[in-house]
PDB file of N, CA and C in Angstrom:
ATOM      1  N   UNK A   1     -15.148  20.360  48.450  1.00  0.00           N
ATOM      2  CA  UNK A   1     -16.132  21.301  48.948  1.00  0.00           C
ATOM      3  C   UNK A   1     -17.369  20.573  49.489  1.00  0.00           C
ATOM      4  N   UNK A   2     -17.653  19.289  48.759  1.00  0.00           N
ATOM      5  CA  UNK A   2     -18.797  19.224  49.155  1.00  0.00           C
ATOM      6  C   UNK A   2     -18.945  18.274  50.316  1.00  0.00           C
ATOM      7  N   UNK A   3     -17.636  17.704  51.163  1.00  0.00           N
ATOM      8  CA  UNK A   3     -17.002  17.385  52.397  1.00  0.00           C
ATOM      9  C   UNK A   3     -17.181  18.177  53.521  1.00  0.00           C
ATOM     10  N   UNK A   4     -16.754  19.337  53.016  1.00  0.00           N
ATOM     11  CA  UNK A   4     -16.681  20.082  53.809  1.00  0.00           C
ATOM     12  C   UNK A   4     -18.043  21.002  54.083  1.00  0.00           C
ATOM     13  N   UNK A   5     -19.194  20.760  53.222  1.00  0.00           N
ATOM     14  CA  UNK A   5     -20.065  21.115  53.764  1.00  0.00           C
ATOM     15  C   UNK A   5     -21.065  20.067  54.770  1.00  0.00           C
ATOM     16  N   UNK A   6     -21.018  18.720  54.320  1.00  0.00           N
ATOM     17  CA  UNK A   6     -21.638  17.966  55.290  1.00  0.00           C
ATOM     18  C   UNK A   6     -20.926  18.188  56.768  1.00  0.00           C
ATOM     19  N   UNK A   7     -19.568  18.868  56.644  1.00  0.00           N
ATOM     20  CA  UNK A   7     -19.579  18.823  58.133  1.00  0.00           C
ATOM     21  C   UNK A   7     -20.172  20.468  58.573  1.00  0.00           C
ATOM     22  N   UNK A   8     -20.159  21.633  57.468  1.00  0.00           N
ATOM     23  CA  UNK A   8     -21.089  22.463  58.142  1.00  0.00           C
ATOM     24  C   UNK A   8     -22.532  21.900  58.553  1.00  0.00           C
ATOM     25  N   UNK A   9     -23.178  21.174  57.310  1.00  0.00           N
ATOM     26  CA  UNK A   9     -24.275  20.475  57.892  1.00  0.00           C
ATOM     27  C   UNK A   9     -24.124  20.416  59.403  1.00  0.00           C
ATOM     28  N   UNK A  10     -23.634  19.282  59.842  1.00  0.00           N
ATOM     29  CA  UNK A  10     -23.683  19.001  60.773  1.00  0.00           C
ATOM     30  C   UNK A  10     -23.103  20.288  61.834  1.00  0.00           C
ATOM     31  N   UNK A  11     -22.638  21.012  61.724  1.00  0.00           N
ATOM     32  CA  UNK A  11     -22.339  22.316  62.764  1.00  0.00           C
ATOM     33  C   UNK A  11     -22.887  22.936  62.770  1.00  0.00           C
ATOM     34  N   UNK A  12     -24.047  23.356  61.983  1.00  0.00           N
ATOM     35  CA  UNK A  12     -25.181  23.817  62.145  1.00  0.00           C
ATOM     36  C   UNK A  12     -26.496  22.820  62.804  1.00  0.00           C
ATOM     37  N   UNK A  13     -26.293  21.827  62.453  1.00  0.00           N
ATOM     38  CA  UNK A  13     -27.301  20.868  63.437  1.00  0.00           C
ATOM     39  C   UNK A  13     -27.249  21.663  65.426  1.00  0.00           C
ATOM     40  N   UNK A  14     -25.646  21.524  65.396  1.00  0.00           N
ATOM     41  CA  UNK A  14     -25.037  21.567  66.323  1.00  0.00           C
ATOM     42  C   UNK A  14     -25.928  22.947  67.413  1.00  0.00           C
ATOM     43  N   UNK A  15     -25.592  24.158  66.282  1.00  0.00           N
ATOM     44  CA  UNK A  15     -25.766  25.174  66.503  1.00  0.00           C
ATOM     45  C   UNK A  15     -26.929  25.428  66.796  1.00  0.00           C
ATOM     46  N   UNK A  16     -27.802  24.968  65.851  1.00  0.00           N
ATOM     47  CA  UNK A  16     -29.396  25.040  66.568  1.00  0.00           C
ATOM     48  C   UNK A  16     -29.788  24.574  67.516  1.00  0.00           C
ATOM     49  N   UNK A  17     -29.171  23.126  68.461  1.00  0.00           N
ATOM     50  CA  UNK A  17     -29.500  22.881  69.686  1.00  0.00           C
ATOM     51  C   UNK A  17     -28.515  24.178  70.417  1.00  0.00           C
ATOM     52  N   UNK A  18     -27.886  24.194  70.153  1.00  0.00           N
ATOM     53  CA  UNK A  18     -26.764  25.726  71.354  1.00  0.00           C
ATOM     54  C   UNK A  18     -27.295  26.530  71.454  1.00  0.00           C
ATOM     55  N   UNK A  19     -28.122  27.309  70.521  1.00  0.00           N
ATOM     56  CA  UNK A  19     -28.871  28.657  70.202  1.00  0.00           C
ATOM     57  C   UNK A  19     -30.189  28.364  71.147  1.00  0.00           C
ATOM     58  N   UNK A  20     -30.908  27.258  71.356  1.00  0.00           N
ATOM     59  CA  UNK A  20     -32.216  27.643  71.724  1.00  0.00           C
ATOM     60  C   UNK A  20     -31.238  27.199  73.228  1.00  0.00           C
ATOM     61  N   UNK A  21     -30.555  26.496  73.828  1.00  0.00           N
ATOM     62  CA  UNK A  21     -29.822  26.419  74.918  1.00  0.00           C
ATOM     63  C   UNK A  21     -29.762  27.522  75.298  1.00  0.00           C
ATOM     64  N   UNK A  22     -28.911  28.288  74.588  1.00  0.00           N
ATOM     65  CA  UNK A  22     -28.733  29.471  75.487  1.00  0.00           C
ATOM     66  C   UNK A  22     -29.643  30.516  75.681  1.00  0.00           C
ATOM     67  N   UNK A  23     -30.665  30.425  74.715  1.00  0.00           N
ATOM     68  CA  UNK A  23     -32.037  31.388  75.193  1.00  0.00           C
ATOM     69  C   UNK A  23     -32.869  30.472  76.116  1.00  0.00           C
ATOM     70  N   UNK A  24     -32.735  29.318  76.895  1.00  0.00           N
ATOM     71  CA  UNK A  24     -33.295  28.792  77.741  1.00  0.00           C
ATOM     72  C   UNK A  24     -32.652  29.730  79.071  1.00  0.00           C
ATOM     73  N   UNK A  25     -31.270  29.534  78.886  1.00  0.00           N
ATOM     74  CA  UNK A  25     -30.222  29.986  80.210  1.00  0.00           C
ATOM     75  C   UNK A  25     -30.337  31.583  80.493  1.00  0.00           C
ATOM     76  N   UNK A  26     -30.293  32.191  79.218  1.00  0.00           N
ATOM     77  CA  UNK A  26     -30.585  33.603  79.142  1.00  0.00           C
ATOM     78  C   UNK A  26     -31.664  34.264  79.689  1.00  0.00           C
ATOM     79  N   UNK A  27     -32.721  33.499  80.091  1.00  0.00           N
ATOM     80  CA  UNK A  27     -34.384  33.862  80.397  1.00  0.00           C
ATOM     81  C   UNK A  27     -34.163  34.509  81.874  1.00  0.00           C
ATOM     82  N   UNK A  28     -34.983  35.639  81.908  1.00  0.00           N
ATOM     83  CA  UNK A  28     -34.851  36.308  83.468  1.00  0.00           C
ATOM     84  C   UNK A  28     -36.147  35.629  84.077  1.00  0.00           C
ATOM     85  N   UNK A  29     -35.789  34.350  84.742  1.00  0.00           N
ATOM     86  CA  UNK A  29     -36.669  33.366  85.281  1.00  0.00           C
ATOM     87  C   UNK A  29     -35.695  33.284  86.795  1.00  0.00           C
ATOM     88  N   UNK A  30     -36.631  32.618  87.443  1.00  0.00           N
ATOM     89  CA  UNK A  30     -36.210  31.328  88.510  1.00  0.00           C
ATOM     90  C   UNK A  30     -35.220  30.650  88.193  1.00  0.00           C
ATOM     91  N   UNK A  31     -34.370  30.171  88.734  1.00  0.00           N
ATOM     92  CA  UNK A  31     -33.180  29.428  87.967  1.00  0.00           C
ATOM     93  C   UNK A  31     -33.683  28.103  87.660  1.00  0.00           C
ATOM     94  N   UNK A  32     -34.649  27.746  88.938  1.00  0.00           N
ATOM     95  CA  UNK A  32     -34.927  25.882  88.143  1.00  0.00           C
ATOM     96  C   UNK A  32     -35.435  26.305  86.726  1.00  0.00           C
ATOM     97  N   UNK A  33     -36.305  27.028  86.448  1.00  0.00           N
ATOM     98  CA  UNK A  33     -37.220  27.466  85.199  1.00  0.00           C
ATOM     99  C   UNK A  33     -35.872  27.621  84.243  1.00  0.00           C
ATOM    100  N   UNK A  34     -35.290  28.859  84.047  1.00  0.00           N
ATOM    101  CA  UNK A  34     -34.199  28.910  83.760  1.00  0.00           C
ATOM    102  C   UNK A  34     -33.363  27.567  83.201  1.00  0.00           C
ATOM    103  N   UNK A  35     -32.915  26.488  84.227  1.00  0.00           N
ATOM    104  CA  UNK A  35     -32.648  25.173  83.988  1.00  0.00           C
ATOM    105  C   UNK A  35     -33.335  24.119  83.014  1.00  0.00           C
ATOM    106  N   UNK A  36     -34.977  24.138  83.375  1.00  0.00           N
ATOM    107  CA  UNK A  36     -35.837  23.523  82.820  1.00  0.00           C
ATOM    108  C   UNK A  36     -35.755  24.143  81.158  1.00  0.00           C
ATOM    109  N   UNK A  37     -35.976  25.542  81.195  1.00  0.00           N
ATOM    110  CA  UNK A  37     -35.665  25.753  79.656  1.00  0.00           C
ATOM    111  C   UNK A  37     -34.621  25.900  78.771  1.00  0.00           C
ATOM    112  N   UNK A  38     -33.176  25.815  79.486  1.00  0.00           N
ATOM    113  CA  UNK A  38     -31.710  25.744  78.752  1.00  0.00           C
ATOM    114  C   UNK A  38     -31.571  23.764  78.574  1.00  0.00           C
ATOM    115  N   UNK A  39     -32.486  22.989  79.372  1.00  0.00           N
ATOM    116  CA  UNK A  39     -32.007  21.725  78.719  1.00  0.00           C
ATOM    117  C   UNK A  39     -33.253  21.393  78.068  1.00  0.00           C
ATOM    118  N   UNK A  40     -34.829  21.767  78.824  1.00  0.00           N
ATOM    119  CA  UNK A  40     -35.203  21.378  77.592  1.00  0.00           C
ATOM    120  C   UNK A  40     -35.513  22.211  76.431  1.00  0.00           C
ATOM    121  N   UNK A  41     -35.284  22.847  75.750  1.00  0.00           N
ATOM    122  CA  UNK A  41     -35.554  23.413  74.728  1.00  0.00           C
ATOM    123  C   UNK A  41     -34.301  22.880  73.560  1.00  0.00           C
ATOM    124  N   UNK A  42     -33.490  21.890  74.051  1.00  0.00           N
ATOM    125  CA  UNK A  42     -32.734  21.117  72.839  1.00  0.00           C
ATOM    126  C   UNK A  42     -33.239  20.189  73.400  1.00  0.00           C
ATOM    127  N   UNK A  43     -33.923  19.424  74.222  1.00  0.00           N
ATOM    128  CA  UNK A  43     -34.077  18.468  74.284  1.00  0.00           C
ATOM    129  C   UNK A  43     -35.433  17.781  73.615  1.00  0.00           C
ATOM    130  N   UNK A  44     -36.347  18.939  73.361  1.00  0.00           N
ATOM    131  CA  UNK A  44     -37.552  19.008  72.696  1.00  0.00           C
ATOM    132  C   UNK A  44     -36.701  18.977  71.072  1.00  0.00           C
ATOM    133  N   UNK A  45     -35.621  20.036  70.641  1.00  0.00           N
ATOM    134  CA  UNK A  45     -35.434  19.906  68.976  1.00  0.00           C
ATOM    135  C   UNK A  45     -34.549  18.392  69.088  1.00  0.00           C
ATOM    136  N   UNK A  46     -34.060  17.855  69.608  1.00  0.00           N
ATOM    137  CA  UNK A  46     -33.609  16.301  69.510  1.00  0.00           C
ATOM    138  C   UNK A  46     -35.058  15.821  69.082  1.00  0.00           C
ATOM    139  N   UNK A  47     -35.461  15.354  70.261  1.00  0.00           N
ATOM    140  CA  UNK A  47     -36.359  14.641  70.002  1.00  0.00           C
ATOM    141  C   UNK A  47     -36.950  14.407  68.528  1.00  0.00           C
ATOM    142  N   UNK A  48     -37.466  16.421  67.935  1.00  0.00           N
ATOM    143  CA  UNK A  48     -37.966  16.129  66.853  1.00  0.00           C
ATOM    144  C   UNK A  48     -36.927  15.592  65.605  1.00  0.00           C
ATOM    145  N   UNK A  49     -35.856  16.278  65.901  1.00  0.00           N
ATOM    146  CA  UNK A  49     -34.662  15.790  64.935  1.00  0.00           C
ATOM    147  C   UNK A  49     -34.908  14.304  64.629  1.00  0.00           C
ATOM    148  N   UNK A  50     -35.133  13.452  66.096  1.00  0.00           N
ATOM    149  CA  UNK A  50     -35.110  11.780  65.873  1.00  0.00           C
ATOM    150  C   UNK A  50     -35.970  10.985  65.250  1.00  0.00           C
ATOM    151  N   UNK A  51     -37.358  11.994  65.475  1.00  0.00           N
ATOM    152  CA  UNK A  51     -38.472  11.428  64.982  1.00  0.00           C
ATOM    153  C   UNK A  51     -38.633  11.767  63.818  1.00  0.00           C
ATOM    154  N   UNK A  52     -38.025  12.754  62.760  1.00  0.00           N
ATOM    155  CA  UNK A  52     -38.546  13.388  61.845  1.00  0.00           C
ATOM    156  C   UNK A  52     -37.442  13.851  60.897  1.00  0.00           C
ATOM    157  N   UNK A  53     -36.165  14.551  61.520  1.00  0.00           N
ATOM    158  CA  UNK A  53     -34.801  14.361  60.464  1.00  0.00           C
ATOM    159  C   UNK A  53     -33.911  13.711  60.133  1.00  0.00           C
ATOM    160  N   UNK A  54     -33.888  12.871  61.102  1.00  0.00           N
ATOM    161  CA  UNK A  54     -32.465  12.218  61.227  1.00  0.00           C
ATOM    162  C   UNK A  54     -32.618  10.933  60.133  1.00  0.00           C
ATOM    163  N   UNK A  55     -31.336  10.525  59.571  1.00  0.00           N
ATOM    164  CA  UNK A  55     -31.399   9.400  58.771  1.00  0.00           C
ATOM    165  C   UNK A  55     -32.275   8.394  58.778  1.00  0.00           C
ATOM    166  N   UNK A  56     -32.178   8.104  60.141  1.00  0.00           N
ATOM    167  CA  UNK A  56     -32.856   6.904  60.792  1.00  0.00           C
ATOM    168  C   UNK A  56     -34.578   7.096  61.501  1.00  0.00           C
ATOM    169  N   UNK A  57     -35.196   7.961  60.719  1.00  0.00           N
ATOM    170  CA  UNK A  57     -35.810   8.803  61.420  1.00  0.00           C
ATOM    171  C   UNK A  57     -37.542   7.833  61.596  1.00  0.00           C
ATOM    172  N   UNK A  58     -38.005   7.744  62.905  1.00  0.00           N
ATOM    173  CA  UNK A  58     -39.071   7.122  62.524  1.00  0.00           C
ATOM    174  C   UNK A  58     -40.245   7.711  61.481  1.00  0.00           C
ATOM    175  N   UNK A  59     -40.443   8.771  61.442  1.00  0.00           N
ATOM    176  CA  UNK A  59     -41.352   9.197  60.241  1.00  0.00           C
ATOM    177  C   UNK A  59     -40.527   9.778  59.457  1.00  0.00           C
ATOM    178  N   UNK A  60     -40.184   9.511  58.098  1.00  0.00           N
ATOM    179  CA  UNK A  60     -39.308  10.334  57.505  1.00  0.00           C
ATOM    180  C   UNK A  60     -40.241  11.710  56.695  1.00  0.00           C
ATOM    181  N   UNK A  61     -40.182  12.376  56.556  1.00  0.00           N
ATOM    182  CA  UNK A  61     -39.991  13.609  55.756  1.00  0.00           C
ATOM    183  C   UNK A  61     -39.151  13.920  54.486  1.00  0.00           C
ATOM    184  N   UNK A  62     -40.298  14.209  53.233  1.00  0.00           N
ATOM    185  CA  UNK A  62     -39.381  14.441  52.039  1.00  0.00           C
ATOM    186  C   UNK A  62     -40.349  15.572  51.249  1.00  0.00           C
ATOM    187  N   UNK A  63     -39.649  16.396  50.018  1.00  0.00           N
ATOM    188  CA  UNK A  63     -39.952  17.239  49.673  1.00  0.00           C
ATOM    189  C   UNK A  63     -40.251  18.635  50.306  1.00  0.00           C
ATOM    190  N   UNK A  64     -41.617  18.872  50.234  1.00  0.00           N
ATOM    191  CA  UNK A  64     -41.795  20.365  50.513  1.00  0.00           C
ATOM    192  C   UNK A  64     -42.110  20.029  52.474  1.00  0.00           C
ATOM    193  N   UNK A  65     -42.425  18.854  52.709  1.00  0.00           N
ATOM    194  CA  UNK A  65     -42.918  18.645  54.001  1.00  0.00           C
ATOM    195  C   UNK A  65     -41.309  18.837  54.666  1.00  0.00           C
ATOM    196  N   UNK A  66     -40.175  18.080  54.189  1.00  0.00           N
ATOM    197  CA  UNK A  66     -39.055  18.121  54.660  1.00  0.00           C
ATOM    198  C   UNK A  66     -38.536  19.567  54.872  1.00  0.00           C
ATOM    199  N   UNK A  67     -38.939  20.300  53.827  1.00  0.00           N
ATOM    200  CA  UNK A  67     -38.267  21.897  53.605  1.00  0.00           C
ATOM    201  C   UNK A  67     -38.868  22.376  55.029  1.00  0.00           C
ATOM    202  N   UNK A  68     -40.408  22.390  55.103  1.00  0.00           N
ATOM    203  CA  UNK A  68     -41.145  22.812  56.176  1.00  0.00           C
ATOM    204  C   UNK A  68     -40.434  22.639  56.788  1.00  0.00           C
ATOM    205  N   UNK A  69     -40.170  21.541  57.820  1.00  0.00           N
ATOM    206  CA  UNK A  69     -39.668  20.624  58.830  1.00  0.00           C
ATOM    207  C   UNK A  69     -37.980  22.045  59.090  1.00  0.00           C
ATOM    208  N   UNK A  70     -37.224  21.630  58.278  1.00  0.00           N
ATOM    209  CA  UNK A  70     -36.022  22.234  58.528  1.00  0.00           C
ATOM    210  C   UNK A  70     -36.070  23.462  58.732  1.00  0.00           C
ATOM    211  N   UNK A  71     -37.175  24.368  57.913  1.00  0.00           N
ATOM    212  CA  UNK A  71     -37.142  25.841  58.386  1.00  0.00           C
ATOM    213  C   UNK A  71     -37.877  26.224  59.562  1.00  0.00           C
ATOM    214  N   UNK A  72     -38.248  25.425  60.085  1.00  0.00           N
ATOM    215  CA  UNK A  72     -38.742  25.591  61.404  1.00  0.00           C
ATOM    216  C   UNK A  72     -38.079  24.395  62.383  1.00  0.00           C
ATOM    217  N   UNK A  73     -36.864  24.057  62.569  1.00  0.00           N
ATOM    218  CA  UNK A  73     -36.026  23.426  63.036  1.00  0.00           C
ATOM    219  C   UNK A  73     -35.218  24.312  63.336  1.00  0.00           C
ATOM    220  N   UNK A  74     -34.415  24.897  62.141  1.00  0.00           N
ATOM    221  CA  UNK A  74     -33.377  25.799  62.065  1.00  0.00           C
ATOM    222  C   UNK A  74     -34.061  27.097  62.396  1.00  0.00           C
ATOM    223  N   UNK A  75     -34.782  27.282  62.011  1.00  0.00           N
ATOM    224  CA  UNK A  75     -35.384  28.754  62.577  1.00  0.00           C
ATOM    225  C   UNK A  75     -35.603  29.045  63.420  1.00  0.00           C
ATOM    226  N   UNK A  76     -35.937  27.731  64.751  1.00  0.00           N
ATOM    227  CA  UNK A  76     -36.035  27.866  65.861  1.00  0.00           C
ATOM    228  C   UNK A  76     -34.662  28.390  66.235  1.00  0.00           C
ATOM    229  N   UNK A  77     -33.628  28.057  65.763  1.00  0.00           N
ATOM    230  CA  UNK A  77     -32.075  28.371  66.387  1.00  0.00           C
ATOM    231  C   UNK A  77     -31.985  29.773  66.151  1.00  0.00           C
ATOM    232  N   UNK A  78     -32.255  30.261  64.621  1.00  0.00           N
ATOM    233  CA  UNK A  78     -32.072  31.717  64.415  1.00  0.00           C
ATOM    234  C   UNK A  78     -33.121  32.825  65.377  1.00  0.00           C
ATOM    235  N   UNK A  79     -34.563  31.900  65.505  1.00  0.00           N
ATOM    236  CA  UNK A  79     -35.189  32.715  66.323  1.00  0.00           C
ATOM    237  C   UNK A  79     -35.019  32.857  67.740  1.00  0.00           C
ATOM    238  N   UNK A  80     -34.482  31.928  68.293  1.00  0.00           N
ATOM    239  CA  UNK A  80     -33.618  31.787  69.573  1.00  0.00           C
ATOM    240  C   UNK A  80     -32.687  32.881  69.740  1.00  0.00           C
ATOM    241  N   UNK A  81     -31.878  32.587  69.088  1.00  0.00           N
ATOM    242  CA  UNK A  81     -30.730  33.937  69.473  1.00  0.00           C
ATOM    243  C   UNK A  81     -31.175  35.320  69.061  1.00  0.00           C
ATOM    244  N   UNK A  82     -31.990  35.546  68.404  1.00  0.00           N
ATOM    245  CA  UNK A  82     -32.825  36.867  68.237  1.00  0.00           C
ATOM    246  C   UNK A  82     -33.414  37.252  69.624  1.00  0.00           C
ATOM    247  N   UNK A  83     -34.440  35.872  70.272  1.00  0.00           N
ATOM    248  CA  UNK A  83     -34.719  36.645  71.213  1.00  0.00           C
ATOM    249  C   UNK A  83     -34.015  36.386  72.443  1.00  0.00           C
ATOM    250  N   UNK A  84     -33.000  35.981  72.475  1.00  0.00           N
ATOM    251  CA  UNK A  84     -31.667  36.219  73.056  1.00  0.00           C
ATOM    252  C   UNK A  84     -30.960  37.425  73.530  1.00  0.00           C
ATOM    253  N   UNK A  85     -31.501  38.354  72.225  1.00  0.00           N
ATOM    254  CA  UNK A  85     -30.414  39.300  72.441  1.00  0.00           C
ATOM    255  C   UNK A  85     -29.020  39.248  71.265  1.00  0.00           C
ATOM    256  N   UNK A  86     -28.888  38.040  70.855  1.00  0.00           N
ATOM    257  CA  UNK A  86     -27.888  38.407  69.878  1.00  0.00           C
ATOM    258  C   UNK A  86     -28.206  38.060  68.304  1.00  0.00           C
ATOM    259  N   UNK A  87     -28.654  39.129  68.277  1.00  0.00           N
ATOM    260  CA  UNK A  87     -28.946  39.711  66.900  1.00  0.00           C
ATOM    261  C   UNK A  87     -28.060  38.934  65.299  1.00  0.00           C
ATOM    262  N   UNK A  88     -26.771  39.797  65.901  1.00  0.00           N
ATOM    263  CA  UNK A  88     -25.740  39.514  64.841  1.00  0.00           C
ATOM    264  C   UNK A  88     -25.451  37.889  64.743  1.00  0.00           C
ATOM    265  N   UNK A  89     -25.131  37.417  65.517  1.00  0.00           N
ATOM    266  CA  UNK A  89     -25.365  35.857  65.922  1.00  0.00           C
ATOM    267  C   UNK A  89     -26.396  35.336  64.848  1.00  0.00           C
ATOM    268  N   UNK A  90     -27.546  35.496  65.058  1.00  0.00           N
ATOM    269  CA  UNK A  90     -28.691  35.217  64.604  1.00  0.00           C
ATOM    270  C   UNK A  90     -29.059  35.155  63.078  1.00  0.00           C
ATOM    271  N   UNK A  91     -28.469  36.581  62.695  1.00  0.00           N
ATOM    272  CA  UNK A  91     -28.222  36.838  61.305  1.00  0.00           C
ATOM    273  C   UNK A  91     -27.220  35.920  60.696  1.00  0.00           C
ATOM    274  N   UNK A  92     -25.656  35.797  61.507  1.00  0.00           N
ATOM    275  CA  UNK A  92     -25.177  35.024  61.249  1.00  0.00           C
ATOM    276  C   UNK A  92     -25.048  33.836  60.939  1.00  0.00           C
ATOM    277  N   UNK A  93     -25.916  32.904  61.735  1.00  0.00           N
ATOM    278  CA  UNK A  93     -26.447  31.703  61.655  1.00  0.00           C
ATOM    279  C   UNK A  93     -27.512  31.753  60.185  1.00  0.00           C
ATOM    280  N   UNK A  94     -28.560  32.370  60.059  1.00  0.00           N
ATOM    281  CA  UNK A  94     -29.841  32.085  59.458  1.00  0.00           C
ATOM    282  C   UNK A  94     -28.629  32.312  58.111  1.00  0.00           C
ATOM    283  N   UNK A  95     -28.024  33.056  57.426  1.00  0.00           N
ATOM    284  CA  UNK A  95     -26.996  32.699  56.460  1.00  0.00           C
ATOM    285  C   UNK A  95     -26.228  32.291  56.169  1.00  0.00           C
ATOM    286  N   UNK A  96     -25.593  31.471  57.804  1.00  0.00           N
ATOM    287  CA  UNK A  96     -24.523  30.083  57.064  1.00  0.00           C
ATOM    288  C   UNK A  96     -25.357  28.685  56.686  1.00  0.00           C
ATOM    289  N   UNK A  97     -26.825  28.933  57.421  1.00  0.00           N
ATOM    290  CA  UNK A  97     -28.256  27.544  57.337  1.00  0.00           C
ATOM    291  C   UNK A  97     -28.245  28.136  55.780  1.00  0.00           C
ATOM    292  N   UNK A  98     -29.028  28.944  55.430  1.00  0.00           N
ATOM    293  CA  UNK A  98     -29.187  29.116  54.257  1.00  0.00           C
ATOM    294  C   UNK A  98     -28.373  28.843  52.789  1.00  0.00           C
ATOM    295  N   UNK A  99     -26.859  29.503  53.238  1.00  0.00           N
ATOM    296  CA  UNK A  99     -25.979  28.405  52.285  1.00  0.00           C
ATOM    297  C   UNK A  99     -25.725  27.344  52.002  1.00  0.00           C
ATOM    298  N   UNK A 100     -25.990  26.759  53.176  1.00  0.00           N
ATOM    299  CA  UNK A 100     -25.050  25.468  53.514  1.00  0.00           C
ATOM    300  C   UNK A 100     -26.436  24.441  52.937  1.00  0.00           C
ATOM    301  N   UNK A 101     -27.506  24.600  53.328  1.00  0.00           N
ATOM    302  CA  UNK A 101     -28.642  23.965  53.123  1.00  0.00           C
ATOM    303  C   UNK A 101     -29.094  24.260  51.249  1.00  0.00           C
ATOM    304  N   UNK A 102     -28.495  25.183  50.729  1.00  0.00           N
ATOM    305  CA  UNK A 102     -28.991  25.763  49.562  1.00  0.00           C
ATOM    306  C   UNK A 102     -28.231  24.730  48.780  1.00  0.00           C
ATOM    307  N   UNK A 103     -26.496  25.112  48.821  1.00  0.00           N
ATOM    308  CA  UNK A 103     -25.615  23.831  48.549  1.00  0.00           C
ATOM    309  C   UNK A 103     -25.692  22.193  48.630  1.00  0.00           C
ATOM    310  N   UNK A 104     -26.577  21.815  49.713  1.00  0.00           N
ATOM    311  CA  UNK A 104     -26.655  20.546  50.283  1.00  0.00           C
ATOM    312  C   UNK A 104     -28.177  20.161  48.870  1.00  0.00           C
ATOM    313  N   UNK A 105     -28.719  21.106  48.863  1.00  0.00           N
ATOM    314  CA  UNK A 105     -29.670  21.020  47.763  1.00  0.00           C
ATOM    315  C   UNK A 105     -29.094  20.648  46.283  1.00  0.00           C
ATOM    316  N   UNK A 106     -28.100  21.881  46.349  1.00  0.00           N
ATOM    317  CA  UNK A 106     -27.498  21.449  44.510  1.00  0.00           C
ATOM    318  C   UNK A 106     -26.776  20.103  44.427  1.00  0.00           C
ATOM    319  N   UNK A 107     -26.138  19.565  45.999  1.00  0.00           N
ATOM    320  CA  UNK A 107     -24.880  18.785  45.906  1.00  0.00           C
ATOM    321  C   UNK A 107     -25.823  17.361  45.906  1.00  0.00           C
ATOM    322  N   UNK A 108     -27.202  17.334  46.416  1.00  0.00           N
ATOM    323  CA  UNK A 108     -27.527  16.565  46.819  1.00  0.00           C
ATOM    324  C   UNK A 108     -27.270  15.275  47.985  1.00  0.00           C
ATOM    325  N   UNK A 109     -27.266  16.108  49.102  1.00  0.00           N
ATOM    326  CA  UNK A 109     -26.826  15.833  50.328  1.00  0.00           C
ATOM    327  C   UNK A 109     -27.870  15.517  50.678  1.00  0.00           C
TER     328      UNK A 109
END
């Protein structure tokens, strides 16, 4: 089980760059605009991912600063597809983050 959640981990990483993607693409804009905000708006949560979550991360983050960090990482994804338009999506996501991250807590991931 607890295999198989580092790879939800990571499919939810996944998911939160897809989610704010597609509320970039989704925007009733200009298409360059449109463009500009379906690549960068994962290209902005990379970034912070690199600087701030990732293993290798130049500033690392731990404790309650880390918790911060992720619920407004991941929340950006759930709040993305909310204002997207897909709701259920959204819900969906913010409770497989919530398990999977709750677990990664007990398992110590």
């Amino acid at each position: 089980m607890k295999a198989v959640n580092l790879g939800v981990l990571f499919l939810i990483e996944l998911g939160a760059l897809a989610a704010v993607g597609y509320w970039g693409f989704t925007r009733a804009a200009a298409t360059p605009l449109t463009w500009l905000l379906g690549l960068g708006a994962p290209a902005v949560l990379i970034t912070l991912w690199a600087l701030f979550g990732s293993q290798k991360a130049s500033y690392k983050t731990r404790g309650a600063v880390r918790v911060g960090f992720e619920l407004l990482w991941f929340g950006a994804g759930v709040a993305a597809l909310a204002f997207a338009g897909a709701h259920g999506w959204a819900i969906a996501f913010a409770a497989v983050c919530a398990v999977s991250k709750t677990l990664a807590v007990i398992w110590h991931q």
